[in-house]
N, C-alpha and C. Protein backbone atom coordinates (compact mmCIF):
# COMPACT_ATOMS: atom_id res chain seq x y z
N UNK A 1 76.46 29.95 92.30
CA UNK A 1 76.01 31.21 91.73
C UNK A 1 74.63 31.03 91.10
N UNK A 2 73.23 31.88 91.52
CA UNK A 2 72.15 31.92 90.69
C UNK A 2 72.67 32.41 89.15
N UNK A 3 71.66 31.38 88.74
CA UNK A 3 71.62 31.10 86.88
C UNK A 3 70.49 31.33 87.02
N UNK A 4 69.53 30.39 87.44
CA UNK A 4 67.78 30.29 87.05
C UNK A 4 67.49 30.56 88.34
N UNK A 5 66.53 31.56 88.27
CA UNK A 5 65.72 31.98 90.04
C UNK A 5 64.36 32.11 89.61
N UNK A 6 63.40 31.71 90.30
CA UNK A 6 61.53 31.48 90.36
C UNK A 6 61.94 32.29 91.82
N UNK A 7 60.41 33.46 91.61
CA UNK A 7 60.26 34.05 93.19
C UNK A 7 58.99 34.17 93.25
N UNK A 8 58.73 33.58 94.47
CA UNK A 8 56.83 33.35 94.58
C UNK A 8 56.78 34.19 96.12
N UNK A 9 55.38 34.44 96.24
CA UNK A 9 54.36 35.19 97.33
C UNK A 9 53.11 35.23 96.95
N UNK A 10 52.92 35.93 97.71
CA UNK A 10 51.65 36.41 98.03
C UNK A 10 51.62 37.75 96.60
N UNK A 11 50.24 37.80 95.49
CA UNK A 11 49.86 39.23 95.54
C UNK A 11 50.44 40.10 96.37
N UNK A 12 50.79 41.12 95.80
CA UNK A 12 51.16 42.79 96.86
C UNK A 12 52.52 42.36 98.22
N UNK A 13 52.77 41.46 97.48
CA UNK A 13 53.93 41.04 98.73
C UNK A 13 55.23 41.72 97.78
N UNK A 14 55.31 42.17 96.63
CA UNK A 14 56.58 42.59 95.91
C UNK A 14 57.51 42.28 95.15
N UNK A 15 57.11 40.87 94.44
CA UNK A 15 57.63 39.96 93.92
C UNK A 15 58.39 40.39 92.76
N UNK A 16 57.37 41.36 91.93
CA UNK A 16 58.18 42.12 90.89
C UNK A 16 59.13 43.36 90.90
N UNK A 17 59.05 43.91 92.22
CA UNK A 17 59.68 44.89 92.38
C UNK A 17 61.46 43.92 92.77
N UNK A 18 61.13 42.68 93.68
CA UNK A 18 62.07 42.24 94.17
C UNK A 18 62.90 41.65 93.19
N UNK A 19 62.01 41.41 91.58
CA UNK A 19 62.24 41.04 91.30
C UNK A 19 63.60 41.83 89.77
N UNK A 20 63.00 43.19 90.08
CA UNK A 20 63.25 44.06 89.16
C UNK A 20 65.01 44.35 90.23
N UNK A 21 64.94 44.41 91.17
CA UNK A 21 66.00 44.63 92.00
C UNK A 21 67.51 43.22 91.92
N UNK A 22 66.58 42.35 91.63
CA UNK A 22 67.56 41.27 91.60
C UNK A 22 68.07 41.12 89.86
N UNK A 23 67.20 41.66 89.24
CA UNK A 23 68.00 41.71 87.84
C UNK A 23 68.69 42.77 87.70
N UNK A 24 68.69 43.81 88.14
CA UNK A 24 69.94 44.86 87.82
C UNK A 24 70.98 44.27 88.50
N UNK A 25 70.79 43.43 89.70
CA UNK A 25 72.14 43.63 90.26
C UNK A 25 73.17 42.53 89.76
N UNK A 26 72.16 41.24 89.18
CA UNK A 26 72.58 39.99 88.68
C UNK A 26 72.66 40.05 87.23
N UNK A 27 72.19 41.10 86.58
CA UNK A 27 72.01 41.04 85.21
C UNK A 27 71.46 40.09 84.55
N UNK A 28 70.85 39.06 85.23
CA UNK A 28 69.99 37.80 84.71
C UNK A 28 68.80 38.32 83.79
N UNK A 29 68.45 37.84 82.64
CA UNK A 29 67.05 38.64 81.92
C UNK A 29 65.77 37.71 82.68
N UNK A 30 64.75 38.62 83.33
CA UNK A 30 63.96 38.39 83.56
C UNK A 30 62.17 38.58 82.55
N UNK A 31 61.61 37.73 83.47
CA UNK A 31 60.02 37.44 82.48
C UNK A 31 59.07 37.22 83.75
N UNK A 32 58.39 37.94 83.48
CA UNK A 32 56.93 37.98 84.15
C UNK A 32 56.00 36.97 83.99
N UNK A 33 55.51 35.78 84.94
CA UNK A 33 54.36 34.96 84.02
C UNK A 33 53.22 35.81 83.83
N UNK A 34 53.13 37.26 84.45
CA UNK A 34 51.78 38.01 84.31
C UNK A 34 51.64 38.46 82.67
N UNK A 35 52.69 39.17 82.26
CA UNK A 35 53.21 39.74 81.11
C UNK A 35 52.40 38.57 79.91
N UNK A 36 52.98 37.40 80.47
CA UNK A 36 53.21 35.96 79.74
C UNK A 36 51.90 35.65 79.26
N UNK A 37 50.80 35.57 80.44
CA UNK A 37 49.91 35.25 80.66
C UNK A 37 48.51 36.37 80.11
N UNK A 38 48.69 37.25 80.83
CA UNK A 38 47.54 38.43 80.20
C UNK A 38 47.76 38.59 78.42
N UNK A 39 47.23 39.27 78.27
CA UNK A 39 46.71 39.93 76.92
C UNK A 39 46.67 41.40 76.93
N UNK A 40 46.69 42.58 76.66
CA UNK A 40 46.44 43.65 76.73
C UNK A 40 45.26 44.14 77.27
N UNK A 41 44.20 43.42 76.62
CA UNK A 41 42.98 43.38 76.37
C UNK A 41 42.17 42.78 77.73
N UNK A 42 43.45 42.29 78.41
CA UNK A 42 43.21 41.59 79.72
C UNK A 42 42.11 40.18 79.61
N UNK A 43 42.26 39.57 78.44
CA UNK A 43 42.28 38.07 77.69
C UNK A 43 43.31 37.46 78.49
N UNK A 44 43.35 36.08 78.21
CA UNK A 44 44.60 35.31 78.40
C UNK A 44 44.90 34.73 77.13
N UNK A 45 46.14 34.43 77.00
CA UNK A 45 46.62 33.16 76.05
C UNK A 45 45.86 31.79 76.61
N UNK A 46 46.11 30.86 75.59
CA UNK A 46 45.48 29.41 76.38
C UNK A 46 47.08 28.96 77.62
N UNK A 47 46.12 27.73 77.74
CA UNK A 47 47.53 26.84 78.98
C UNK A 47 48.17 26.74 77.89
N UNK A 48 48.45 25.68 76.87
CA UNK A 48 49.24 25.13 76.29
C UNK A 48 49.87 26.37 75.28
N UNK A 49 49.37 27.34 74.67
CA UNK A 49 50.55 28.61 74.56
C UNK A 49 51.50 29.01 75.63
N UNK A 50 51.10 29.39 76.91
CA UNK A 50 51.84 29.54 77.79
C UNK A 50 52.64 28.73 78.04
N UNK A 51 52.39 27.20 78.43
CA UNK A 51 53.56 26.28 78.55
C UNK A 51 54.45 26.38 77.76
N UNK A 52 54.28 26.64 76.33
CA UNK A 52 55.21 26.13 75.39
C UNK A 52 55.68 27.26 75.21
N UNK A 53 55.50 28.68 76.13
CA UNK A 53 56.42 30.28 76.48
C UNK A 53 57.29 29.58 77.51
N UNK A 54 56.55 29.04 78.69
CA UNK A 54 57.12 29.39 80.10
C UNK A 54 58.27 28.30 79.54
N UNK A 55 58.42 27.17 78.87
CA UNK A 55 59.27 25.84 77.87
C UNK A 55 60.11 26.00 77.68
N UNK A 56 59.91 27.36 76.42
CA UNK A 56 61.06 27.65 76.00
C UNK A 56 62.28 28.68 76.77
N UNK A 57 61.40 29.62 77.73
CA UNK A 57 62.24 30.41 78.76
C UNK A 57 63.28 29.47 79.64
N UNK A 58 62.83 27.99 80.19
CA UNK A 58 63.20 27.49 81.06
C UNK A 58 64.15 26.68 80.39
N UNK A 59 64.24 26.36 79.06
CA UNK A 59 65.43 25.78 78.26
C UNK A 59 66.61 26.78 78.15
N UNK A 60 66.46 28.64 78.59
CA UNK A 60 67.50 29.04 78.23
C UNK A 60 68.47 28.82 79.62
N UNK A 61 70.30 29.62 79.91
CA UNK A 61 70.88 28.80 80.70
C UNK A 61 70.41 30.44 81.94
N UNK A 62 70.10 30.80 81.60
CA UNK A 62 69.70 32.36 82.64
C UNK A 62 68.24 32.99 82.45
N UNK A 63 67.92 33.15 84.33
CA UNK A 63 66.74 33.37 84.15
C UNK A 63 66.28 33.70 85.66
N UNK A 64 65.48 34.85 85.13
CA UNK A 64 64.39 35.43 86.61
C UNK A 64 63.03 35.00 86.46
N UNK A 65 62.23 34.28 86.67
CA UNK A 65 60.53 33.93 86.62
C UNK A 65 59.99 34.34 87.80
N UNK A 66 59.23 35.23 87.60
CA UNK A 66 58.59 35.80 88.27
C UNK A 66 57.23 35.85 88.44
N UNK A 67 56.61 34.90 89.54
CA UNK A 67 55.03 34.53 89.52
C UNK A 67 54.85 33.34 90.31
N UNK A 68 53.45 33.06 90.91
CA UNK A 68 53.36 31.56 91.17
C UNK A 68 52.84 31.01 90.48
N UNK A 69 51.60 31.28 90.11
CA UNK A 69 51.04 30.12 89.09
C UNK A 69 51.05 28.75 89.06
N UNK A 70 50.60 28.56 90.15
CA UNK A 70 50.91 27.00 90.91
C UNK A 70 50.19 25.95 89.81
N UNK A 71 49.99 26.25 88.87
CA UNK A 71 49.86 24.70 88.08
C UNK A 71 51.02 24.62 87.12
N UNK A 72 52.15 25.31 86.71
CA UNK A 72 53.95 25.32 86.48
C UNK A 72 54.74 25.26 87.48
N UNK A 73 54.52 25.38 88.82
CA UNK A 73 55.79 25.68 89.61
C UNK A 73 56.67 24.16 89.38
N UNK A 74 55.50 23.48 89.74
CA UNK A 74 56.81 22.03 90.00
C UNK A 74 57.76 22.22 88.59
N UNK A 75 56.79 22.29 87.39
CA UNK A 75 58.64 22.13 86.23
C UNK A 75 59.23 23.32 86.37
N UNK A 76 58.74 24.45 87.00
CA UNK A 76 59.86 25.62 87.30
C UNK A 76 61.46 24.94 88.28
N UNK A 77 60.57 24.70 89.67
CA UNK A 77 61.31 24.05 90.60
C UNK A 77 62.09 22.79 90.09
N UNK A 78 61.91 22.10 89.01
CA UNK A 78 62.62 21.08 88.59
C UNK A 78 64.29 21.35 87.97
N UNK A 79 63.62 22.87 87.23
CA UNK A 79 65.17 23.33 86.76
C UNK A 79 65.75 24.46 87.17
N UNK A 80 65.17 25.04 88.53
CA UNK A 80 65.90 26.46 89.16
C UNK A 80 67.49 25.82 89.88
N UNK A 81 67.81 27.13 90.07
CA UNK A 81 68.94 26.73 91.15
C UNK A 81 68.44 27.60 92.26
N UNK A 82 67.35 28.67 92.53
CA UNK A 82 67.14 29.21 93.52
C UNK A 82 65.98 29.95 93.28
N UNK A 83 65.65 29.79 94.40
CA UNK A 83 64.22 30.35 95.01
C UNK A 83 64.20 31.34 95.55
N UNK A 84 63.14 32.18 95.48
CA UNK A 84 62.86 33.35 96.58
C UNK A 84 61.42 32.72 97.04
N UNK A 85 61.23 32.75 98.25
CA UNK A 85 59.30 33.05 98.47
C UNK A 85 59.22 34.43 99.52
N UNK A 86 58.36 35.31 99.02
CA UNK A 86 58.06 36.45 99.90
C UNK A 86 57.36 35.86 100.87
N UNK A 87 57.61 35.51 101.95
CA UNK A 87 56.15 35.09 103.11
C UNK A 87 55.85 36.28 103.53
N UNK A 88 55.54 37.12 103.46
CA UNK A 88 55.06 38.14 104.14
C UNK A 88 53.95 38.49 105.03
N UNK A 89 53.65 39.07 105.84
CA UNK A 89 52.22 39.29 106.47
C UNK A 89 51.25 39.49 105.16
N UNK A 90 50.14 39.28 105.66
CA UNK A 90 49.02 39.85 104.74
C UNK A 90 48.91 40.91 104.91
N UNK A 91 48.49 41.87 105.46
CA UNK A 91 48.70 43.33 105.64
C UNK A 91 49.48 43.73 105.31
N UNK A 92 51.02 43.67 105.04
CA UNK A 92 51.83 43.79 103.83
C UNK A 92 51.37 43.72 102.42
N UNK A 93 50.98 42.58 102.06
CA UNK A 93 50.24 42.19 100.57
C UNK A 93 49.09 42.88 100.20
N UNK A 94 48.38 43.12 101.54
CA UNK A 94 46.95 43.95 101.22
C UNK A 94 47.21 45.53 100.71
N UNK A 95 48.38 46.39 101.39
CA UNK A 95 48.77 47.22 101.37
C UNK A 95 49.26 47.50 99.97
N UNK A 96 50.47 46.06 99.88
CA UNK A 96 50.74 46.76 98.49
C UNK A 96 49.84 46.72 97.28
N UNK A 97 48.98 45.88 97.30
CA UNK A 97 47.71 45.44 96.02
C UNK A 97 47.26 46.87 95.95
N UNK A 98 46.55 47.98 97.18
CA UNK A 98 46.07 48.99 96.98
C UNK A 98 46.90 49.82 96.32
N UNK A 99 48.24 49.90 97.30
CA UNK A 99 48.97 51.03 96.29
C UNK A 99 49.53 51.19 94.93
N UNK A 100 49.40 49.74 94.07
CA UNK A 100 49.77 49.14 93.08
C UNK A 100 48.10 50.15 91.94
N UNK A 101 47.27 50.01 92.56
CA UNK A 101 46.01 50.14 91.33
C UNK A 101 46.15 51.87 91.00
N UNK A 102 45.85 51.86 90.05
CA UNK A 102 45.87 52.95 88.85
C UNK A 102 47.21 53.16 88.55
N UNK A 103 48.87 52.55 89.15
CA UNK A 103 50.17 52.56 88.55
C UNK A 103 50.58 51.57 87.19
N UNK A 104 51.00 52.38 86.07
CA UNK A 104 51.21 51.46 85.27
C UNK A 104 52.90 50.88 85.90
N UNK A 105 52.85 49.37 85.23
CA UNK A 105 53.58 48.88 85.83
C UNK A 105 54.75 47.65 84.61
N UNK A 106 55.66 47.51 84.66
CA UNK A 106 56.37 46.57 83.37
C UNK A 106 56.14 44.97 83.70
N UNK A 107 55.15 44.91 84.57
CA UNK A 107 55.01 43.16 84.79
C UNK A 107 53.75 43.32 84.85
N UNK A 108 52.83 43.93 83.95
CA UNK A 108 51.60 43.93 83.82
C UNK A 108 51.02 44.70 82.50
N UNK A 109 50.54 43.96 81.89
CA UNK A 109 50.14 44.28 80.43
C UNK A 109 48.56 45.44 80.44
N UNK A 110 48.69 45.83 81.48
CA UNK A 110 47.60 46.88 81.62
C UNK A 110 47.60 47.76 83.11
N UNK A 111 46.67 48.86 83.42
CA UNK A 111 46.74 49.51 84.47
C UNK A 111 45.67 48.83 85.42
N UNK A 112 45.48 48.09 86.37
CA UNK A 112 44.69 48.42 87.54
C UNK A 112 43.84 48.94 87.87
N UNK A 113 43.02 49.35 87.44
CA UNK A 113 41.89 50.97 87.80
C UNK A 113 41.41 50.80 88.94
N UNK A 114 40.63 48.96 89.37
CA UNK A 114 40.26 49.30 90.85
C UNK A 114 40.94 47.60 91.62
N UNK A 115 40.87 47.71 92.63
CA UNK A 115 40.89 46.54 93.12
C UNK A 115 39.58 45.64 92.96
N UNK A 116 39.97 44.56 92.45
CA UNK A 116 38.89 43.61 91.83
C UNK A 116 38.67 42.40 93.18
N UNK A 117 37.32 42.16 93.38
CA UNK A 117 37.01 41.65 94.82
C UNK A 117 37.19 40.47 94.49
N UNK A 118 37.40 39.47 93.27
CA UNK A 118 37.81 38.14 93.49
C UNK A 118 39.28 38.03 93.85
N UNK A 119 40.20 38.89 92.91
CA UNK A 119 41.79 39.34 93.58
C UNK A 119 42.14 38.77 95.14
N UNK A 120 40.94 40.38 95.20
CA UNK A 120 41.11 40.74 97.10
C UNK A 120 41.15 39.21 98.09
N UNK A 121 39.97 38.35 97.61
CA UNK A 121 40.03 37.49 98.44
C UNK A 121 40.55 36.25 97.65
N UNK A 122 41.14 36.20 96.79
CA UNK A 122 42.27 35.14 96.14
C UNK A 122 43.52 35.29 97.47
N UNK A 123 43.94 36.51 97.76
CA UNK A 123 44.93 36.80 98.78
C UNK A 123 45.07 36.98 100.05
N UNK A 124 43.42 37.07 100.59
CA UNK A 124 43.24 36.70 101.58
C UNK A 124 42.98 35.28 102.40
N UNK A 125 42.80 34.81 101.07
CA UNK A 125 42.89 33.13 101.22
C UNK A 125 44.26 32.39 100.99
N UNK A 126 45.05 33.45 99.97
CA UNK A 126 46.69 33.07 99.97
C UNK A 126 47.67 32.03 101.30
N UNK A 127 47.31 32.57 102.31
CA UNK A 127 48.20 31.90 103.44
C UNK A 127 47.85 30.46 103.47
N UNK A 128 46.26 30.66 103.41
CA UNK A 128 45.90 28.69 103.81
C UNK A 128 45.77 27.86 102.41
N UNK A 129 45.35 28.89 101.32
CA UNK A 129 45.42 27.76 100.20
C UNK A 129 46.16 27.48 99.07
N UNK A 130 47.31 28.64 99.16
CA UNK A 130 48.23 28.46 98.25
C UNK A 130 49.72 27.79 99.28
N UNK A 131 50.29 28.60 100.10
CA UNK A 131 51.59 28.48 100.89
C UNK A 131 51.91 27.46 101.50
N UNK A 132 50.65 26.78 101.98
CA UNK A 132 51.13 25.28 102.43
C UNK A 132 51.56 24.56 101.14
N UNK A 133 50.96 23.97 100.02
CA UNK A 133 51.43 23.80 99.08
C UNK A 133 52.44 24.13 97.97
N UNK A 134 53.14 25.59 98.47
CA UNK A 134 54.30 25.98 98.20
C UNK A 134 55.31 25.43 99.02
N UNK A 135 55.19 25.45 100.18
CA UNK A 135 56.19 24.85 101.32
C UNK A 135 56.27 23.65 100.82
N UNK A 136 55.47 22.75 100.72
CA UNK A 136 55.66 21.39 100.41
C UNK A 136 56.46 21.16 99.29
N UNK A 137 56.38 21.60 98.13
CA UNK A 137 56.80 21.65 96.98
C UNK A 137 58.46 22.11 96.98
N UNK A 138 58.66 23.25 97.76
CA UNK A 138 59.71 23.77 98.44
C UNK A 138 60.91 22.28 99.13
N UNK A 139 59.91 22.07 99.62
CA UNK A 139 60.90 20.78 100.59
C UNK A 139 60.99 19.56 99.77
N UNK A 140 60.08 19.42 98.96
CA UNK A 140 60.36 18.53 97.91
C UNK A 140 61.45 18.34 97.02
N UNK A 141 61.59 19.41 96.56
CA UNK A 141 62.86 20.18 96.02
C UNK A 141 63.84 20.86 96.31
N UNK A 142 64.14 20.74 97.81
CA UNK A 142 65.22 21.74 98.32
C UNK A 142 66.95 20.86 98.33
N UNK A 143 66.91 19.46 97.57
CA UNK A 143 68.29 18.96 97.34
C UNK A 143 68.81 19.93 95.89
N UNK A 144 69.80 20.42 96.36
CA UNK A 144 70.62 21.10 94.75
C UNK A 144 70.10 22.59 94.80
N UNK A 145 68.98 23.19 95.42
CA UNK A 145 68.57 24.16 95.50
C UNK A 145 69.50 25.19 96.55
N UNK A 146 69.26 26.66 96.26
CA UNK A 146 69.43 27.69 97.41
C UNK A 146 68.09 27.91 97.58
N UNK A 147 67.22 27.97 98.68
CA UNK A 147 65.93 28.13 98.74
C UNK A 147 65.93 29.45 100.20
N UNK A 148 65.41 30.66 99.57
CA UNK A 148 65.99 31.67 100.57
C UNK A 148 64.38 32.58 101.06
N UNK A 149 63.79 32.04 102.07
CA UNK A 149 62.47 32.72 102.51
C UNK A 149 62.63 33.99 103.43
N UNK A 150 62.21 34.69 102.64
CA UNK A 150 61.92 36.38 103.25
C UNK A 150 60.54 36.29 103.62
N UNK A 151 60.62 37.19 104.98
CA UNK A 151 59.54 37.35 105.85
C UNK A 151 58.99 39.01 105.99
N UNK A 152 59.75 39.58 105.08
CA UNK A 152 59.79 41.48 105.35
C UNK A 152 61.03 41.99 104.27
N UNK A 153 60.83 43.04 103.72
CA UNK A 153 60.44 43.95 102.88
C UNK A 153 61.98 44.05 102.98
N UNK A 154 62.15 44.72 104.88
CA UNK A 154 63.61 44.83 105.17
C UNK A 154 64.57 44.06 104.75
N UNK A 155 63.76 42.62 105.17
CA UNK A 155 65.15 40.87 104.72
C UNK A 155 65.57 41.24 103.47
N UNK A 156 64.25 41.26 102.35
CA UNK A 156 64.67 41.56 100.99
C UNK A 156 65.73 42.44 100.46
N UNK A 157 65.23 43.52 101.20
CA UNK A 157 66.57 44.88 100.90
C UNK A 157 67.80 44.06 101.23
N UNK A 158 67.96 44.00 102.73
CA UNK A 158 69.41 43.06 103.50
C UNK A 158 69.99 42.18 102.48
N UNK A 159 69.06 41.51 102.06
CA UNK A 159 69.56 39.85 100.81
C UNK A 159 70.38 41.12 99.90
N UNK A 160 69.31 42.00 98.83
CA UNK A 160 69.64 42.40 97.92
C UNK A 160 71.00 43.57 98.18
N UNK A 161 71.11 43.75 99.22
CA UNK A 161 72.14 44.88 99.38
C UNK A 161 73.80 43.79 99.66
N UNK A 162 73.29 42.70 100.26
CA UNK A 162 74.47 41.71 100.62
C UNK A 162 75.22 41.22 99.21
């Protein structure tokens, strides 16, 4: 049975929505590293505030983390029991980033107003410079794990409706 779940993708791939879907149905309390991470003011906290957030979340015995933030995943992955990764097309992710700006949203400490062009191509570079290094990390860690990769929007629903 998921206790602790980390769900990573791509930007605009749905991570929080998927993620908002898997806590009603599991009742697990979930946390945003965006939430975690931003400021209102759209500041950040430092690293070492955040660690010693993302620390204490990962000491409790239930939990949704929601984000990649690939300089935490490995101690995420050290104490999950399950994974999500959205692989999704990019044109999926591109799609949802647009329809996401000017919506306020509960995994984001502010509104969107436009799509911001370092974003845009943070995610267009997503496939080659983040995901290989998720996969790896993935297989590194897949003894003791449920590690469950969605490829479409549909799988997600299917998982979450099963």
């Amino acid at each position: 049975m998921m206790k602790k779940v980390i769900i990573l993708g791509s930007p605009g791939a749905g991570k929080s929505t998927f993620a908002r879907k898997l806590r009603n149905k599991t009742g697990l309390p979930l946390y945003y590293l965006d939430m975690i991470w931003h400021r209102p003011d759209k500041t950040n906290i430092t690293q070492e505030e955040f660690d010693a957030r993302l620390t204490d979340i990962l000491k409790m015995d239930e939990w949704i983390i929601d984000g990649n933030y690939g300089r935490t995943l490995e101690m995420r992955l050290k104490v999950c029991d399950t994974v999500f990764l959205l692989d999704y097309p990019l044109e999926v992710c591109l799609a949802g980033i647009r329809k996401r700006v000017g919506q306020k949203r509960e995994d984001m400490p502010w509104v969107e107003e436009e799509l911001d062009e370092e974003f845009h191509q943070w995610i267009l570079d997503f496939p080659n410079d983040q995901l290989p290094r998720i996969y790896q990390l993935l297989e590194q860690y897949e003894d003791g794990r449920q590690v469950c990769i969605l490829h479409s929007r549909a799988e997600a629903d299917d998982f979450l409706m099963s």
